[in-house]
PDB file of N, CA and C in Angstrom:
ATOM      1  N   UNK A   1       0.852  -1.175   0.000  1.00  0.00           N
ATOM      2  CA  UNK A   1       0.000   0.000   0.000  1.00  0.00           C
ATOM      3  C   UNK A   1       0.896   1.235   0.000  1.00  0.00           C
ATOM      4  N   UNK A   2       0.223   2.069  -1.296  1.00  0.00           N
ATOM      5  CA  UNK A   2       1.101   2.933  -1.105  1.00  0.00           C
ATOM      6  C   UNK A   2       1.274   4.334   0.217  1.00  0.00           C
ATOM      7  N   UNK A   3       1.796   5.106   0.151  1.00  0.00           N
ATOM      8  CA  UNK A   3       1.744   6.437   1.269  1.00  0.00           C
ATOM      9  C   UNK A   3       0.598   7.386   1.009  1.00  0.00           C
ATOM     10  N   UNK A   4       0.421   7.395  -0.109  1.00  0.00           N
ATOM     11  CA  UNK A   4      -1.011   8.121  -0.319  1.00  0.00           C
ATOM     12  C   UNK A   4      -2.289   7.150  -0.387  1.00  0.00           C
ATOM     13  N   UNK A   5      -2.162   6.157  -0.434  1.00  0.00           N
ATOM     14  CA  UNK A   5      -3.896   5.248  -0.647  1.00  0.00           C
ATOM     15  C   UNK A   5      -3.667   5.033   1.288  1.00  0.00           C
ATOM     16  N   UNK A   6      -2.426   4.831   2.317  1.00  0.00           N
ATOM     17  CA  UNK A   6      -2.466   5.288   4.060  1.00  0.00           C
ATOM     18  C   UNK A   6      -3.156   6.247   4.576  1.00  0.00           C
ATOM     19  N   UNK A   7      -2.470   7.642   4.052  1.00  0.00           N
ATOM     20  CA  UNK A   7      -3.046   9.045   4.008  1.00  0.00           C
ATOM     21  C   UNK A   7      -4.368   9.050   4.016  1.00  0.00           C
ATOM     22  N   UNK A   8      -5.072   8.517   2.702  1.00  0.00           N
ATOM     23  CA  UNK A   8      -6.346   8.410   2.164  1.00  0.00           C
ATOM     24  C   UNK A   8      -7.182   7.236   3.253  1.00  0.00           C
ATOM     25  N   UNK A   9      -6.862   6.508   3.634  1.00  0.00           N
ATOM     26  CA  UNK A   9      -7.715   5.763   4.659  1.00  0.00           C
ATOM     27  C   UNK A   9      -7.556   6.001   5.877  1.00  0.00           C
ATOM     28  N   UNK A  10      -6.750   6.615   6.007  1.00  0.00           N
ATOM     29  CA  UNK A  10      -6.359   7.326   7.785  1.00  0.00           C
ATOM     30  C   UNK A  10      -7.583   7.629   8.431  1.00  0.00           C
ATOM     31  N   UNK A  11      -8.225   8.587   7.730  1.00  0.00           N
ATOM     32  CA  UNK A  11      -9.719   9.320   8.093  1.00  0.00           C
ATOM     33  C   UNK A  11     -10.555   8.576   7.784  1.00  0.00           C
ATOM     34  N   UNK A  12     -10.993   7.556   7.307  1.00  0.00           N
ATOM     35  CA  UNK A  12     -11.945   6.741   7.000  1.00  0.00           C
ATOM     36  C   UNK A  12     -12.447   6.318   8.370  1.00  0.00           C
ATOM     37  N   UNK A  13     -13.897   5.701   8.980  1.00  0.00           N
ATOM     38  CA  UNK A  13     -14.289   5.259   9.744  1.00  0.00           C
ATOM     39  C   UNK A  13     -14.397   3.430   9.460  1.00  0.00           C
ATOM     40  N   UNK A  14     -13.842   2.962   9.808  1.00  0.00           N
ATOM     41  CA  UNK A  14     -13.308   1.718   9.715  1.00  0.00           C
ATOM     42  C   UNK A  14     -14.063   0.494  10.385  1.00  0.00           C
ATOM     43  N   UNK A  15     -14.791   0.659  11.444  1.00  0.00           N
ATOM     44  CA  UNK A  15     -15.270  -0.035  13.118  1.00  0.00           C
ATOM     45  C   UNK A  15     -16.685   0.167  13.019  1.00  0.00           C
ATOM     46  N   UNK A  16     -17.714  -0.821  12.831  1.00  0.00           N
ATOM     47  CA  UNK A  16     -19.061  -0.523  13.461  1.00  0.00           C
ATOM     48  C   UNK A  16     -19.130  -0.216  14.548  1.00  0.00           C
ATOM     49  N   UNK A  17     -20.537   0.732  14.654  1.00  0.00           N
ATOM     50  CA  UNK A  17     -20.630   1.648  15.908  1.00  0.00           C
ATOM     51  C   UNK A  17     -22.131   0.586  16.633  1.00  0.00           C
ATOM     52  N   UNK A  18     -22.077   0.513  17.879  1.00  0.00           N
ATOM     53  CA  UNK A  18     -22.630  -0.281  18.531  1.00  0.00           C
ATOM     54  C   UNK A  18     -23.427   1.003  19.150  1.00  0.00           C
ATOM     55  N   UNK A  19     -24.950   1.082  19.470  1.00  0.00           N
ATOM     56  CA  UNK A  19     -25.626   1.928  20.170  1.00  0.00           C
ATOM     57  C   UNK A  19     -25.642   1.110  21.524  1.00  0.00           C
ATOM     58  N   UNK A  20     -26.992   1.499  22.366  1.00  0.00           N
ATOM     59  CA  UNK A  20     -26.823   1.304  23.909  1.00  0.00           C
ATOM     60  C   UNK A  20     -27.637   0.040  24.032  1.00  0.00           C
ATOM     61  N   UNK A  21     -27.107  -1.353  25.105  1.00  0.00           N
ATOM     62  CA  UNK A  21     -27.459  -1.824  25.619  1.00  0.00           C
ATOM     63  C   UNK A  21     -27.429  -2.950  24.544  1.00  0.00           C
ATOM     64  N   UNK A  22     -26.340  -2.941  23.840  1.00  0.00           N
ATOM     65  CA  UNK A  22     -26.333  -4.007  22.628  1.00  0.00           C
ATOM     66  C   UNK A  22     -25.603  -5.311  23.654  1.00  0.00           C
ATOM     67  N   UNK A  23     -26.004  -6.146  22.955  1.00  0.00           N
ATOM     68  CA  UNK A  23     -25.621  -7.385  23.141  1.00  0.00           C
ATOM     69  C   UNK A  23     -24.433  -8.128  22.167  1.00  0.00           C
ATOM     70  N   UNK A  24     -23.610  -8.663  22.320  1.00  0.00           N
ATOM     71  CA  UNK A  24     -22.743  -9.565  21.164  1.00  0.00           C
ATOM     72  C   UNK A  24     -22.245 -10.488  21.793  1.00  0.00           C
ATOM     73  N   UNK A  25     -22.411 -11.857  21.609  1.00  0.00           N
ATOM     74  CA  UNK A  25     -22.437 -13.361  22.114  1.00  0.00           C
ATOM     75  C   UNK A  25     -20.613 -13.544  21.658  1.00  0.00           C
ATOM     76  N   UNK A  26     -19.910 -14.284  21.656  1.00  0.00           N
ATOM     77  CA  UNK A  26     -19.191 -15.481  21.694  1.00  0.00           C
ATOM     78  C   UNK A  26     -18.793 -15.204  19.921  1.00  0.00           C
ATOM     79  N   UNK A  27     -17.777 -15.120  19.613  1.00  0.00           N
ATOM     80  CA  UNK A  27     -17.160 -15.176  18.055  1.00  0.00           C
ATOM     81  C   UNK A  27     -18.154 -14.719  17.480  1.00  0.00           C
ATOM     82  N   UNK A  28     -18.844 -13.440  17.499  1.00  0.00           N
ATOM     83  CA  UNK A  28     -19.974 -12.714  16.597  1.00  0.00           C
ATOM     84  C   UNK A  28     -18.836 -11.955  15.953  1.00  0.00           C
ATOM     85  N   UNK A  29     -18.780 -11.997  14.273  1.00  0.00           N
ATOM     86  CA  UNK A  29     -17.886 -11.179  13.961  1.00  0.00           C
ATOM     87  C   UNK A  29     -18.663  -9.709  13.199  1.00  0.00           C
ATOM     88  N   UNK A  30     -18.319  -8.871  13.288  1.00  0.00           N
ATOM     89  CA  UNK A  30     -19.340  -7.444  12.493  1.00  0.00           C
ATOM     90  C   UNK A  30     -18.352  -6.636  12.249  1.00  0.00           C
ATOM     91  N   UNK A  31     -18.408  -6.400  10.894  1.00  0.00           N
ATOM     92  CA  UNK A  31     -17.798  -5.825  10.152  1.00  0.00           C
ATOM     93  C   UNK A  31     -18.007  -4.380   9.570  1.00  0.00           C
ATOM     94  N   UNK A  32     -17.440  -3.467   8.851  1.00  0.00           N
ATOM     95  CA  UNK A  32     -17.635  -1.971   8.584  1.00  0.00           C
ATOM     96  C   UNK A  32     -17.944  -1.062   9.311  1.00  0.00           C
ATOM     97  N   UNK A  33     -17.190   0.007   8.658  1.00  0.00           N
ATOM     98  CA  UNK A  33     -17.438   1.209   9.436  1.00  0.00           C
ATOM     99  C   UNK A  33     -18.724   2.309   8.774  1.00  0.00           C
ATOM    100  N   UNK A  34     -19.562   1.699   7.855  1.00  0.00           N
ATOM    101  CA  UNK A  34     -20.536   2.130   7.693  1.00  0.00           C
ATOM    102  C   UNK A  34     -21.919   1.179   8.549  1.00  0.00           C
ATOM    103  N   UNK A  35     -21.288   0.546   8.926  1.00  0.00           N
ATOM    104  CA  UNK A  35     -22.707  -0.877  10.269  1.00  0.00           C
ATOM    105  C   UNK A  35     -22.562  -0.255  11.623  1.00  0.00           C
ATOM    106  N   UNK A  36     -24.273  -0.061  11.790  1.00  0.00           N
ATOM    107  CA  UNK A  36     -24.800   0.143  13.048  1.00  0.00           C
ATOM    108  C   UNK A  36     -25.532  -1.068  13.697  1.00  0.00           C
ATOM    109  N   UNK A  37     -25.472  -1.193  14.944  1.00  0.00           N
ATOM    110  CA  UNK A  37     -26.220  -2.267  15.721  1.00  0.00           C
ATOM    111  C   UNK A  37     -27.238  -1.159  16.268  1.00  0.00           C
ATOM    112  N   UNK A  38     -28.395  -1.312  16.292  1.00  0.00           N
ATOM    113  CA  UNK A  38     -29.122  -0.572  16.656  1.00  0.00           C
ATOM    114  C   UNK A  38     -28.947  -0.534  18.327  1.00  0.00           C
ATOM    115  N   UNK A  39     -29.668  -0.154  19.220  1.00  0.00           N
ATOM    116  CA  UNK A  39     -29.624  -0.172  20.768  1.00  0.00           C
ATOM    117  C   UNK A  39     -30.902  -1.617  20.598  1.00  0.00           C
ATOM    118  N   UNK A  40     -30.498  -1.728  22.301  1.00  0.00           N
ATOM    119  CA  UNK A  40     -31.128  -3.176  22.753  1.00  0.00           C
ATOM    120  C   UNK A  40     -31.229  -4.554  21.918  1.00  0.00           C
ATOM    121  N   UNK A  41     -30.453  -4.274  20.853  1.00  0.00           N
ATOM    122  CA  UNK A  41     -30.347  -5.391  19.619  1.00  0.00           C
ATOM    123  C   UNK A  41     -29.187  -6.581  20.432  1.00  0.00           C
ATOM    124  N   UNK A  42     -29.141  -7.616  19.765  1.00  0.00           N
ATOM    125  CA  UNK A  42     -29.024  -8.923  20.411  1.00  0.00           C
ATOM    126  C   UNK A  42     -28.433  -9.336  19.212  1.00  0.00           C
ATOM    127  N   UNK A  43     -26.905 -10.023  19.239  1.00  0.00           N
ATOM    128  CA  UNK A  43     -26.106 -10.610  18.324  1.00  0.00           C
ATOM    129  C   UNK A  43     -25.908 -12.144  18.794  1.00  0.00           C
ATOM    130  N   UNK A  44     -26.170 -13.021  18.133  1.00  0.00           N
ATOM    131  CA  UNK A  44     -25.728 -14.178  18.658  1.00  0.00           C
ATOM    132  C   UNK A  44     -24.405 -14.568  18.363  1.00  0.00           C
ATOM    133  N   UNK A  45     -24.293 -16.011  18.892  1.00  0.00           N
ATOM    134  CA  UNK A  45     -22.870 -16.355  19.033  1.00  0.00           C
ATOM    135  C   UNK A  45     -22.439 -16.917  17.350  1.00  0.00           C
ATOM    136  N   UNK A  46     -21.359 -16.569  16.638  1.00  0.00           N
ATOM    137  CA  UNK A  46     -20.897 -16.817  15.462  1.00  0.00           C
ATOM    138  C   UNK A  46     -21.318 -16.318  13.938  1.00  0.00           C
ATOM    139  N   UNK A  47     -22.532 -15.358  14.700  1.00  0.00           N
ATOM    140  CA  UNK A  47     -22.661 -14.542  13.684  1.00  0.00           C
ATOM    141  C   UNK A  47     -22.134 -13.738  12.776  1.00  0.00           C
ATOM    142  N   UNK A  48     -22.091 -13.545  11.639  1.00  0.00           N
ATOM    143  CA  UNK A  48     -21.454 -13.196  10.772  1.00  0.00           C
ATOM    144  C   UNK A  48     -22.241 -10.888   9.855  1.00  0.00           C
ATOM    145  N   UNK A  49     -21.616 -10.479  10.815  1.00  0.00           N
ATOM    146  CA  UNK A  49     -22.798  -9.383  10.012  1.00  0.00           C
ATOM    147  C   UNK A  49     -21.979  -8.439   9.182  1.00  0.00           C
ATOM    148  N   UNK A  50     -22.795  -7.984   8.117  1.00  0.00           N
ATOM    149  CA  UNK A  50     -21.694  -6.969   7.152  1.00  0.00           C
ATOM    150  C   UNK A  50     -22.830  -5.991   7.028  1.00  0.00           C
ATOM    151  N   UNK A  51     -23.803  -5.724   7.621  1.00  0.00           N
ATOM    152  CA  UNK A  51     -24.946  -4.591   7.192  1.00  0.00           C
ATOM    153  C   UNK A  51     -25.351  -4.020   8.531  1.00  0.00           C
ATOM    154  N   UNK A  52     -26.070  -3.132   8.972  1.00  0.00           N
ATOM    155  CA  UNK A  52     -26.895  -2.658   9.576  1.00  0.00           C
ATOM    156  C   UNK A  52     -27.905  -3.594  10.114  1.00  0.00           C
ATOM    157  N   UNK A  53     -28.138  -3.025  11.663  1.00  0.00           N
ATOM    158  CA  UNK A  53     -29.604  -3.648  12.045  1.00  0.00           C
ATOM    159  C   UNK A  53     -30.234  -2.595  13.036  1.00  0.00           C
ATOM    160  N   UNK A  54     -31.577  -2.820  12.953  1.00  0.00           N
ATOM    161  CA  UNK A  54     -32.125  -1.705  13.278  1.00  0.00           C
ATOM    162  C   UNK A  54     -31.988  -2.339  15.001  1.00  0.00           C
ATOM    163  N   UNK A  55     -32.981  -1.039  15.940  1.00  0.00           N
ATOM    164  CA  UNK A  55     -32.814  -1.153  17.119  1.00  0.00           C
ATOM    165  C   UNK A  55     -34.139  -2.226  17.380  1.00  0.00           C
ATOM    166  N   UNK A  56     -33.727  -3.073  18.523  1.00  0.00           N
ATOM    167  CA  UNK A  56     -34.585  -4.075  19.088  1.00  0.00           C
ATOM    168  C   UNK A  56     -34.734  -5.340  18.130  1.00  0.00           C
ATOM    169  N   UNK A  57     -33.340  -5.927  17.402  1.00  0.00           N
ATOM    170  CA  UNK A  57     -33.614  -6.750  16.721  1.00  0.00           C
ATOM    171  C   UNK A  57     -32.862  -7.729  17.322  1.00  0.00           C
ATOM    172  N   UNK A  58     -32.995  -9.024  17.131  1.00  0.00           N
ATOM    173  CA  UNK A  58     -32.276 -10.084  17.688  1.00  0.00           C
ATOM    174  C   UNK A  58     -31.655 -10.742  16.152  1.00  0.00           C
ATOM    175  N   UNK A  59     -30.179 -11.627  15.797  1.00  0.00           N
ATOM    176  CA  UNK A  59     -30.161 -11.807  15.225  1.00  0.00           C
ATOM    177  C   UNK A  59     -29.125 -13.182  15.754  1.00  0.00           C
ATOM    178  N   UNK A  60     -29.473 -14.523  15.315  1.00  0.00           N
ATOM    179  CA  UNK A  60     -29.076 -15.409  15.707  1.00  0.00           C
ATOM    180  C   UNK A  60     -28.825 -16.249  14.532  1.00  0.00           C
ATOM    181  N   UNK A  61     -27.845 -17.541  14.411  1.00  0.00           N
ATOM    182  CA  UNK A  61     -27.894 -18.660  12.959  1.00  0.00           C
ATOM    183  C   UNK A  61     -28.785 -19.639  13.306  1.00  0.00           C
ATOM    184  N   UNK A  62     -29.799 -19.763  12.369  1.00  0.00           N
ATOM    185  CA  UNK A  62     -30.336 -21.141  12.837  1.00  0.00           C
ATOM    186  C   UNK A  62     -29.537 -22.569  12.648  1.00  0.00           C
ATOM    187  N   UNK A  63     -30.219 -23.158  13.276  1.00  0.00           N
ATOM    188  CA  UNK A  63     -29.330 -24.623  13.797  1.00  0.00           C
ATOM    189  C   UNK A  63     -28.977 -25.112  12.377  1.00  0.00           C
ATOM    190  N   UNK A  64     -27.566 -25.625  12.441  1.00  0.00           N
ATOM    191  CA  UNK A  64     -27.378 -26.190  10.926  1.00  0.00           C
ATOM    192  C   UNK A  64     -27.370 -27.615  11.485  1.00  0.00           C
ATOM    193  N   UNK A  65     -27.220 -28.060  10.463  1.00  0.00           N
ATOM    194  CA  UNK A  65     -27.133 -29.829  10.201  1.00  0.00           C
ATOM    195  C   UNK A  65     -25.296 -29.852  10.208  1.00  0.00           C
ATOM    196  N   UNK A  66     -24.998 -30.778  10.889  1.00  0.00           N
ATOM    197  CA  UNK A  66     -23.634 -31.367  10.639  1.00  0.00           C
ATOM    198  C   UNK A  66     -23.346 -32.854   9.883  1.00  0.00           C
ATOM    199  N   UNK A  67     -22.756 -32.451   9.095  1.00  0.00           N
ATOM    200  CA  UNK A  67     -22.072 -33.917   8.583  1.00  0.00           C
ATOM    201  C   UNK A  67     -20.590 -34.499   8.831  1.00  0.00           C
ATOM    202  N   UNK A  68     -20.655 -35.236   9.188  1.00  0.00           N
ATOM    203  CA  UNK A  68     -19.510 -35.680   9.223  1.00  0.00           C
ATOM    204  C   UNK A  68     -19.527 -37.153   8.456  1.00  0.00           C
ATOM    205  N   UNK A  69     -18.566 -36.732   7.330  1.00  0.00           N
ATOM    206  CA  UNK A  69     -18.440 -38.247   6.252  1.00  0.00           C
ATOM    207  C   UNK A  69     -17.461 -38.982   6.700  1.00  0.00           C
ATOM    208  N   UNK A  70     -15.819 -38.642   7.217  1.00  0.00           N
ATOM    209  CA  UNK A  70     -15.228 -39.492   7.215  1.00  0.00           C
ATOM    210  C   UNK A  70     -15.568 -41.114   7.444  1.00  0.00           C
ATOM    211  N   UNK A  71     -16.257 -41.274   9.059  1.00  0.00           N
ATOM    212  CA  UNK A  71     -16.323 -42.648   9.436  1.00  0.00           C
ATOM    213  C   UNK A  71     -17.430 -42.657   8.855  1.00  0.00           C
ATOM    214  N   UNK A  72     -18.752 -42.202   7.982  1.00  0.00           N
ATOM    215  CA  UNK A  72     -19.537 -42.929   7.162  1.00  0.00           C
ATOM    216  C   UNK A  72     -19.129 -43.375   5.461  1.00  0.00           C
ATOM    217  N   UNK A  73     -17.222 -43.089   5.146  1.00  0.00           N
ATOM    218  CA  UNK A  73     -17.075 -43.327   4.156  1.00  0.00           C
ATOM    219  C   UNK A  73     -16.214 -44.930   4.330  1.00  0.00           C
ATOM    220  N   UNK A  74     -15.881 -44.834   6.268  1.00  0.00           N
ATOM    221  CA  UNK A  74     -15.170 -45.972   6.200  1.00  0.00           C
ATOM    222  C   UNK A  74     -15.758 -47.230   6.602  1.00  0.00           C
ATOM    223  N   UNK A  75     -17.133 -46.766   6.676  1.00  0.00           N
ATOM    224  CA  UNK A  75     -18.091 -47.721   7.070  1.00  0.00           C
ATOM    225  C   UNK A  75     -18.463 -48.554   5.898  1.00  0.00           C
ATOM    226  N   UNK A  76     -18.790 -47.938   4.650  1.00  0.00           N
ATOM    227  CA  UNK A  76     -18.839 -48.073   3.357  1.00  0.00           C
ATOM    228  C   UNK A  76     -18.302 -48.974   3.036  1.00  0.00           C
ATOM    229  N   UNK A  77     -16.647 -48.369   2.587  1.00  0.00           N
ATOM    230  CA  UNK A  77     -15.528 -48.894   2.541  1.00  0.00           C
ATOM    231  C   UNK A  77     -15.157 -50.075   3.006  1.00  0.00           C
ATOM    232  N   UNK A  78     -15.210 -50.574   4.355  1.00  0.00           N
ATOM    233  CA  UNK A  78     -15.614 -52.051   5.101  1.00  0.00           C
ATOM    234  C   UNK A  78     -16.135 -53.066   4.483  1.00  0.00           C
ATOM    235  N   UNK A  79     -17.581 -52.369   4.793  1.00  0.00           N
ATOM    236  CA  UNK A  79     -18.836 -53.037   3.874  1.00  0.00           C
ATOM    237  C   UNK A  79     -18.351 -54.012   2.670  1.00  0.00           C
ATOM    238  N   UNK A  80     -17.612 -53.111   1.511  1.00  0.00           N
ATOM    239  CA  UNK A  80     -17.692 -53.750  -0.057  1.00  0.00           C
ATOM    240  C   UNK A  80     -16.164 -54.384   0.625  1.00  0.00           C
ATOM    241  N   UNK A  81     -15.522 -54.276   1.459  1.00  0.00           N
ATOM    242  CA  UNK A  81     -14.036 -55.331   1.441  1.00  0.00           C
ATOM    243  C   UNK A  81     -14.585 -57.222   1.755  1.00  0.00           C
ATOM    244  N   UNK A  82     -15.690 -56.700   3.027  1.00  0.00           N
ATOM    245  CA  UNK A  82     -16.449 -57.664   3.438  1.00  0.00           C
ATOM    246  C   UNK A  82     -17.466 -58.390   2.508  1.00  0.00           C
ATOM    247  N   UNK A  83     -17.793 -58.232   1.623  1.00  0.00           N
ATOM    248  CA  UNK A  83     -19.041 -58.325   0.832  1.00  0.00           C
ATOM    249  C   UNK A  83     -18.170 -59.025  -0.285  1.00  0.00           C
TER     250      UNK A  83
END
């Protein structure tokens, strides 16, 4: 990077601004310095945010599904040695 594109981001606002009584859980990551968390808003844990949220919002991931293939590929795998 050069000394003038430094210069040029020096003044930039970089950091979302958090209003009052916000909440942020456990590896919530939030990004930009144009993102507001509104007040009394609620971040859950591993959330991922790159936008704005208004005030009094809750924002959580719903439950994912996990897979795990390894030991169902060596189960497989068994199977046709045995077979």
């Amino acid at each position: 990077m050069s000394k003038a594109e430094c210069k040029r981001l020096r003044n930039q606002k970089r950091h979302p601004a958090l209003e009052d009584d916000v909440i942020i859980y456990a590896n919530a990551t939030i990004l930009g310095g144009e993102t507001i968390v509104g007040a009394r808003s609620v971040i859950g844990g591993n959330v991922w945010l790159t936008h704005s949220v208004p005030p009094d919002t809750e924002v959580f991931i719903k439950k994912q599904d996990l897979i795990f293939g390894a030991k169902q590929f060596k189960k497989q795998a068994a199977r046709k040695n045995l077979g």
